[in-house]
PDB file of N, CA and C in Angstrom:
ATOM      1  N   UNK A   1     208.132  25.463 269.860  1.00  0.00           N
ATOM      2  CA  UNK A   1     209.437  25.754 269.312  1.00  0.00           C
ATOM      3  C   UNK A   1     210.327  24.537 269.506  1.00  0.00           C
ATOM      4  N   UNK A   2     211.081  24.321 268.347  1.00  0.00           N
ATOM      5  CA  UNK A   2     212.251  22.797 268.548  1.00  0.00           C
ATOM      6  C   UNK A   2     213.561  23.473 267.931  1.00  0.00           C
ATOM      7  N   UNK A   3     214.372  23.110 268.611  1.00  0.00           N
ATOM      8  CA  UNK A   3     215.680  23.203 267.765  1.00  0.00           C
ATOM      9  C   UNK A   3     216.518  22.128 267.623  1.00  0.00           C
ATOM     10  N   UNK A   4     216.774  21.868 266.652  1.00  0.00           N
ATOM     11  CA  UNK A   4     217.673  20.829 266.077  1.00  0.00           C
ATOM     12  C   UNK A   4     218.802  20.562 265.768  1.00  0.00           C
ATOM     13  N   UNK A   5     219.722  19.468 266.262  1.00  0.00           N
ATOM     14  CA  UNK A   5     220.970  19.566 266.020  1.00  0.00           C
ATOM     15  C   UNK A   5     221.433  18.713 264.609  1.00  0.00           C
ATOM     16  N   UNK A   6     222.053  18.750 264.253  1.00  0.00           N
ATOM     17  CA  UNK A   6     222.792  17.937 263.155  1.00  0.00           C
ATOM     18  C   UNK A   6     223.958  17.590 263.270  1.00  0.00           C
ATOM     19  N   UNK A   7     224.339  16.509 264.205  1.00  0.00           N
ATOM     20  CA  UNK A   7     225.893  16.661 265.073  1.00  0.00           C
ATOM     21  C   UNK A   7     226.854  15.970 263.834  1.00  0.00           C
ATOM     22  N   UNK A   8     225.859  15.491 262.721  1.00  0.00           N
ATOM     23  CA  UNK A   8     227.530  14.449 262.211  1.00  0.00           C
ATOM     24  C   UNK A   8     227.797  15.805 260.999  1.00  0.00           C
ATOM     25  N   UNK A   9     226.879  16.971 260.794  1.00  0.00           N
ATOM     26  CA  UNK A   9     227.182  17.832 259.730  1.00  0.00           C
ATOM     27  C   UNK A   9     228.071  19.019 260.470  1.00  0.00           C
ATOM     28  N   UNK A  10     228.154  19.035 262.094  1.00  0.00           N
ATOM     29  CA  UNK A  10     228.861  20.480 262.693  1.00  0.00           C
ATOM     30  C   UNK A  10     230.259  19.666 263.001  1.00  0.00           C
ATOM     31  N   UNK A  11     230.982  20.700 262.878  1.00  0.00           N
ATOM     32  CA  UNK A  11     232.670  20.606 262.871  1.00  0.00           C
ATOM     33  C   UNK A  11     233.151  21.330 263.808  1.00  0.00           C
ATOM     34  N   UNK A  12     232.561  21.387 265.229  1.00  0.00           N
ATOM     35  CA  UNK A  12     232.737  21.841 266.524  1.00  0.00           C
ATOM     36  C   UNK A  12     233.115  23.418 266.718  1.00  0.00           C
ATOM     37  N   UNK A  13     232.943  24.174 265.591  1.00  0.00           N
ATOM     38  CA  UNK A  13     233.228  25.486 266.000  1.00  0.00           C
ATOM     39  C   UNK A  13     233.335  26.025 266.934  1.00  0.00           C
ATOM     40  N   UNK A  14     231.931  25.758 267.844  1.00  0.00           N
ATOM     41  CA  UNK A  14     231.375  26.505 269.220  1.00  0.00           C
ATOM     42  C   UNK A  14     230.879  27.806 269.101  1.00  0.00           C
ATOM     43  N   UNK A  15     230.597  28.348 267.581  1.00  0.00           N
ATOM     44  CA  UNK A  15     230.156  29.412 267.716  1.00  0.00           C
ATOM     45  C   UNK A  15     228.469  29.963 268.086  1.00  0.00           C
ATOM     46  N   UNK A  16     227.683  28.583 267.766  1.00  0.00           N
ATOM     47  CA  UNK A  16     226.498  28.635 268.600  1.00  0.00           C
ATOM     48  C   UNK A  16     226.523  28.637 270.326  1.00  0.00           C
ATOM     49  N   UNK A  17     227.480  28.078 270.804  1.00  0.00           N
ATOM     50  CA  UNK A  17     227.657  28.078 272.312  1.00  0.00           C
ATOM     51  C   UNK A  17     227.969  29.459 272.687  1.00  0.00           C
ATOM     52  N   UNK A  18     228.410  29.736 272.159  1.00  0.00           N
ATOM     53  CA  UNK A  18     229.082  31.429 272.579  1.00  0.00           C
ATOM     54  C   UNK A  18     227.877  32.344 271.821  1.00  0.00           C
ATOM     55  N   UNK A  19     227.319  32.382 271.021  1.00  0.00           N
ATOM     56  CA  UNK A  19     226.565  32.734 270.958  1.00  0.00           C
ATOM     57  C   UNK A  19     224.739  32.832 271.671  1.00  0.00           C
ATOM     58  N   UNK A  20     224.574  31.846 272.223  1.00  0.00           N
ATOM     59  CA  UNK A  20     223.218  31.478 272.923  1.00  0.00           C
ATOM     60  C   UNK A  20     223.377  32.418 274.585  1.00  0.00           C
ATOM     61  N   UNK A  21     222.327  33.194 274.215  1.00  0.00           N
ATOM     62  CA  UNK A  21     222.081  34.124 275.313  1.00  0.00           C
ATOM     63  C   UNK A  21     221.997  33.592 276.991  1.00  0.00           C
ATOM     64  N   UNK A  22     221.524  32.724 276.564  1.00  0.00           N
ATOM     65  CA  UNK A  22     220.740  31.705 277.877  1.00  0.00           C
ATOM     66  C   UNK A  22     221.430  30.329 277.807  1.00  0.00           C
ATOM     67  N   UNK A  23     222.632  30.186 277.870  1.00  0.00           N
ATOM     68  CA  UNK A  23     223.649  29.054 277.776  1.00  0.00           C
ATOM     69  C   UNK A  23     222.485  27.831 278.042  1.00  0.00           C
ATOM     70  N   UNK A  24     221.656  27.518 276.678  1.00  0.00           N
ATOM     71  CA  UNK A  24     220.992  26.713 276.801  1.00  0.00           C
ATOM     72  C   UNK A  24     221.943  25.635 275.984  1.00  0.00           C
ATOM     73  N   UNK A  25     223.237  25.694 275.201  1.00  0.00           N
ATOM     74  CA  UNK A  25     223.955  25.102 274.199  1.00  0.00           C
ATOM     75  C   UNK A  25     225.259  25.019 275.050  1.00  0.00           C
ATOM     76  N   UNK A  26     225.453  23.813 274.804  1.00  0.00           N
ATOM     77  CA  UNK A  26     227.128  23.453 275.474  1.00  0.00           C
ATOM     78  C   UNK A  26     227.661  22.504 274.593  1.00  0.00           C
ATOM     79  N   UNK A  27     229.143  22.046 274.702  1.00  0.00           N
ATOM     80  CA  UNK A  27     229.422  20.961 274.102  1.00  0.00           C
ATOM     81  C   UNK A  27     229.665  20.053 274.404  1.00  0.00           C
ATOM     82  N   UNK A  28     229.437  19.051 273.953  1.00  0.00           N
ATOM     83  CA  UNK A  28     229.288  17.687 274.191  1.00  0.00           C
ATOM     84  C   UNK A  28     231.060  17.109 274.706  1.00  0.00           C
ATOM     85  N   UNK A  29     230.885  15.923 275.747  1.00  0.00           N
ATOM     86  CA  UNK A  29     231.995  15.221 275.642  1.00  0.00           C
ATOM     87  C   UNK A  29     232.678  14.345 274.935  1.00  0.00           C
ATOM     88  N   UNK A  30     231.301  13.610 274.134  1.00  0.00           N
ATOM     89  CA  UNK A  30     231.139  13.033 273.267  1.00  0.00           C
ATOM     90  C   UNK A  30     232.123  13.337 271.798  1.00  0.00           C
ATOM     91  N   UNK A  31     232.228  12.523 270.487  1.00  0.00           N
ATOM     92  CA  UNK A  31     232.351  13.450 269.317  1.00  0.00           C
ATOM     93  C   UNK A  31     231.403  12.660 267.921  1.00  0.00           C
ATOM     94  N   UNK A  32     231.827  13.471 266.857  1.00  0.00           N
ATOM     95  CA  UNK A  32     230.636  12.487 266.039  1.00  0.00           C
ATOM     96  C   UNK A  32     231.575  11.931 264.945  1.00  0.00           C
ATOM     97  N   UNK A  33     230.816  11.097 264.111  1.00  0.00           N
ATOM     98  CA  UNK A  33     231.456  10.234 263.465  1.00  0.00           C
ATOM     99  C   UNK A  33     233.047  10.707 262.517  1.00  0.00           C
ATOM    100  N   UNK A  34     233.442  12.116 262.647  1.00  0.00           N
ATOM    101  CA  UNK A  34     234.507  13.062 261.871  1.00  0.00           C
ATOM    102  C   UNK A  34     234.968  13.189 263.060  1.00  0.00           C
ATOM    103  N   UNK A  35     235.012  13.400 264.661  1.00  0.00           N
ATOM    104  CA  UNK A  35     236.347  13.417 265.329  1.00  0.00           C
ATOM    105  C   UNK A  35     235.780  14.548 266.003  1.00  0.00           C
ATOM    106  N   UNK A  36     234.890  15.585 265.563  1.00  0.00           N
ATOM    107  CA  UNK A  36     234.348  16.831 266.376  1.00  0.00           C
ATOM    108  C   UNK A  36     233.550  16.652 267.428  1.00  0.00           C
ATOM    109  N   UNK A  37     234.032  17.525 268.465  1.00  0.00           N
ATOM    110  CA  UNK A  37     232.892  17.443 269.880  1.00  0.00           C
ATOM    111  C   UNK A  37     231.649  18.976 268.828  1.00  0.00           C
ATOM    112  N   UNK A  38     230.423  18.092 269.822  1.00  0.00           N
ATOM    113  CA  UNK A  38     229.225  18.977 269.407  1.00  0.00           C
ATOM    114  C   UNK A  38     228.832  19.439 270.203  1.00  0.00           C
ATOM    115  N   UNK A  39     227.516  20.864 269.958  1.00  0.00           N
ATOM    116  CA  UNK A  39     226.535  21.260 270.636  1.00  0.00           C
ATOM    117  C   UNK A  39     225.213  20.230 271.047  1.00  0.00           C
ATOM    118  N   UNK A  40     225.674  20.351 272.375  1.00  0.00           N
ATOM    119  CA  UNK A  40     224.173  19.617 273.429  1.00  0.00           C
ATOM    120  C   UNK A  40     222.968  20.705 273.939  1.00  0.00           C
ATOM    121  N   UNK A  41     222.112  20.078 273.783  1.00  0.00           N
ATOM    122  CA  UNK A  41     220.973  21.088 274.593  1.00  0.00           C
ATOM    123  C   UNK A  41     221.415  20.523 276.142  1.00  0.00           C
ATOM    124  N   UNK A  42     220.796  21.632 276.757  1.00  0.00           N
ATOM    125  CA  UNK A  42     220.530  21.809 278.334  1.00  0.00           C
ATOM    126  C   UNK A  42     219.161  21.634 278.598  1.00  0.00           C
ATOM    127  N   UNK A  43     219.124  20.022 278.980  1.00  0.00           N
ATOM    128  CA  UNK A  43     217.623  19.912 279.408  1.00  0.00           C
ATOM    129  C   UNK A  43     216.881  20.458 280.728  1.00  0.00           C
ATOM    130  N   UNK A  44     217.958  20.662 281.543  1.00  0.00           N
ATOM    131  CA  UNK A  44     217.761  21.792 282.730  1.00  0.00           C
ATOM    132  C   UNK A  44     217.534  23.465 282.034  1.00  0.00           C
ATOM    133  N   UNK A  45     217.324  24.217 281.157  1.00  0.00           N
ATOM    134  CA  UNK A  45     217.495  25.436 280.424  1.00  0.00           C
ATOM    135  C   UNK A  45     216.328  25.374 279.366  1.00  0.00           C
ATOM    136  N   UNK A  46     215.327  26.531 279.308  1.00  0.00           N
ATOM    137  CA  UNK A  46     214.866  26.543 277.981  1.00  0.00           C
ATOM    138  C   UNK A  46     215.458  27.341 276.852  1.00  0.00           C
ATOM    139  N   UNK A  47     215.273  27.130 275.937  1.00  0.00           N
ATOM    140  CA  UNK A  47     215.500  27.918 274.659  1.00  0.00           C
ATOM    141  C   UNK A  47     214.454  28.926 274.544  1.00  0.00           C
ATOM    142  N   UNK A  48     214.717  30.276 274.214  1.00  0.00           N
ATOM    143  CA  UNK A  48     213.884  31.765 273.704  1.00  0.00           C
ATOM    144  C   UNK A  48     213.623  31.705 272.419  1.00  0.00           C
ATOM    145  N   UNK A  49     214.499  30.539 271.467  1.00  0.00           N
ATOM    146  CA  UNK A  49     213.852  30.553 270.231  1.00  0.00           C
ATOM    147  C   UNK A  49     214.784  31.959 269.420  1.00  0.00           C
ATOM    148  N   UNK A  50     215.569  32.607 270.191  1.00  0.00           N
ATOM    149  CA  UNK A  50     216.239  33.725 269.413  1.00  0.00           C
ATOM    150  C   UNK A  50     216.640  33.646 268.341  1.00  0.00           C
ATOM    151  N   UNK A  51     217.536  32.362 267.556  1.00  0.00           N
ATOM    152  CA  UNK A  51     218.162  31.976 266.629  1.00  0.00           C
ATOM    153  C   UNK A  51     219.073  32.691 266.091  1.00  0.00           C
ATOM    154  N   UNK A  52     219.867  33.197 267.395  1.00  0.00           N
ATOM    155  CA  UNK A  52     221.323  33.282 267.380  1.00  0.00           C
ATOM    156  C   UNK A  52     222.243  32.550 266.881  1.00  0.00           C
ATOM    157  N   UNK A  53     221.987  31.084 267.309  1.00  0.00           N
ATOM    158  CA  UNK A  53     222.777  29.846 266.969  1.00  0.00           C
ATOM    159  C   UNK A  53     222.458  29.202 265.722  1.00  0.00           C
ATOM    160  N   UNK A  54     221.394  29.514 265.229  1.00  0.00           N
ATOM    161  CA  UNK A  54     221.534  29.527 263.487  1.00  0.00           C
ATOM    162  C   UNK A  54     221.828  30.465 262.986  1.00  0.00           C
ATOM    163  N   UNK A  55     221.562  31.533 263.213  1.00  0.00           N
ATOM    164  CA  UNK A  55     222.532  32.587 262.627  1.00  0.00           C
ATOM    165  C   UNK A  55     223.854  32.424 262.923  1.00  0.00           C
ATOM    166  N   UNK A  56     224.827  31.863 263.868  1.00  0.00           N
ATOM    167  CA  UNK A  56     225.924  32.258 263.776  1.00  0.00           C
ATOM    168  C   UNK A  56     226.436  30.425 263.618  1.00  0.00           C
ATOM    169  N   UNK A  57     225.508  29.498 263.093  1.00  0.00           N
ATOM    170  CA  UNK A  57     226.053  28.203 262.106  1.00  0.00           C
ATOM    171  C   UNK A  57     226.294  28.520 261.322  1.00  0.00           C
ATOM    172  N   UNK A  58     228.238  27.977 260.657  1.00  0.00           N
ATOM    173  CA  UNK A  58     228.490  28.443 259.122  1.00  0.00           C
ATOM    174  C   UNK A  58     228.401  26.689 258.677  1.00  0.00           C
ATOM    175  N   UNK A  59     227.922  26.060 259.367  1.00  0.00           N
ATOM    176  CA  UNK A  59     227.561  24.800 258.333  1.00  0.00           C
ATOM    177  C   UNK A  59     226.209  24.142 258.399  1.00  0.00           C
ATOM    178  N   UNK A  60     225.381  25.080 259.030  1.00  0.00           N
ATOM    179  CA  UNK A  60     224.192  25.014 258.460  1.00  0.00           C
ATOM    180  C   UNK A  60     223.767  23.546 259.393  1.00  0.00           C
ATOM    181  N   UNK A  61     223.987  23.419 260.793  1.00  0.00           N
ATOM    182  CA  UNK A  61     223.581  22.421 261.529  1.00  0.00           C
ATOM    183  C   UNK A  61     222.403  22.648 262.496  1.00  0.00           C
ATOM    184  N   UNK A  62     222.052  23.610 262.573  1.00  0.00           N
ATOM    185  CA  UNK A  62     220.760  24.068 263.559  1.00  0.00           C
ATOM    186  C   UNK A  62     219.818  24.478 262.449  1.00  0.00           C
ATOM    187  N   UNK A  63     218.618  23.745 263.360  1.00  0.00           N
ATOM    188  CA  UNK A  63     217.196  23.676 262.489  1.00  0.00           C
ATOM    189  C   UNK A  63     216.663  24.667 263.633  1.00  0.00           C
ATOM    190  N   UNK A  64     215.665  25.448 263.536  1.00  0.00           N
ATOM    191  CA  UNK A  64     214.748  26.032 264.162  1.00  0.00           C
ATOM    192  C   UNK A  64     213.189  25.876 263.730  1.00  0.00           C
ATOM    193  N   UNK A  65     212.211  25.472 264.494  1.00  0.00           N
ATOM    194  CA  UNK A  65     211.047  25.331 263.818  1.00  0.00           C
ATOM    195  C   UNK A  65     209.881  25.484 265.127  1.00  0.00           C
TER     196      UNK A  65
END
């Protein structure tokens, strides 16, 4: 299982962070090339693969595969 971010297409909602069961998703301190802080994985945390956080992307920045 991989999940994928697309940080210069998300516009910092946070609604994948609040959504991820297993606060494997946080946001970044960072921002991307538009001014938005993004979702980071937690390399300490695995992912369940639920795809909560693509379901609740409204711009279509999380890949699941």
């Amino acid at each position: 299982m991989s999940l994928e971010i697309d940080i210069e297409r998300c516009k910092g909602c946070g609604l994948c962070v609040d959504a991820c069961p297993v606060d494997y998703l946080s946001m970044s301190s960072k921002t991307n090339n538009k001014g938005y802080f993004y979702p980071v994985r937690d390399s300490e945390k695995d992912c369940t693969g639920c795809g909560l956080c693509y379901t609740m992307c409204a711009d279509v920045c999380i890949e699941i595969s």
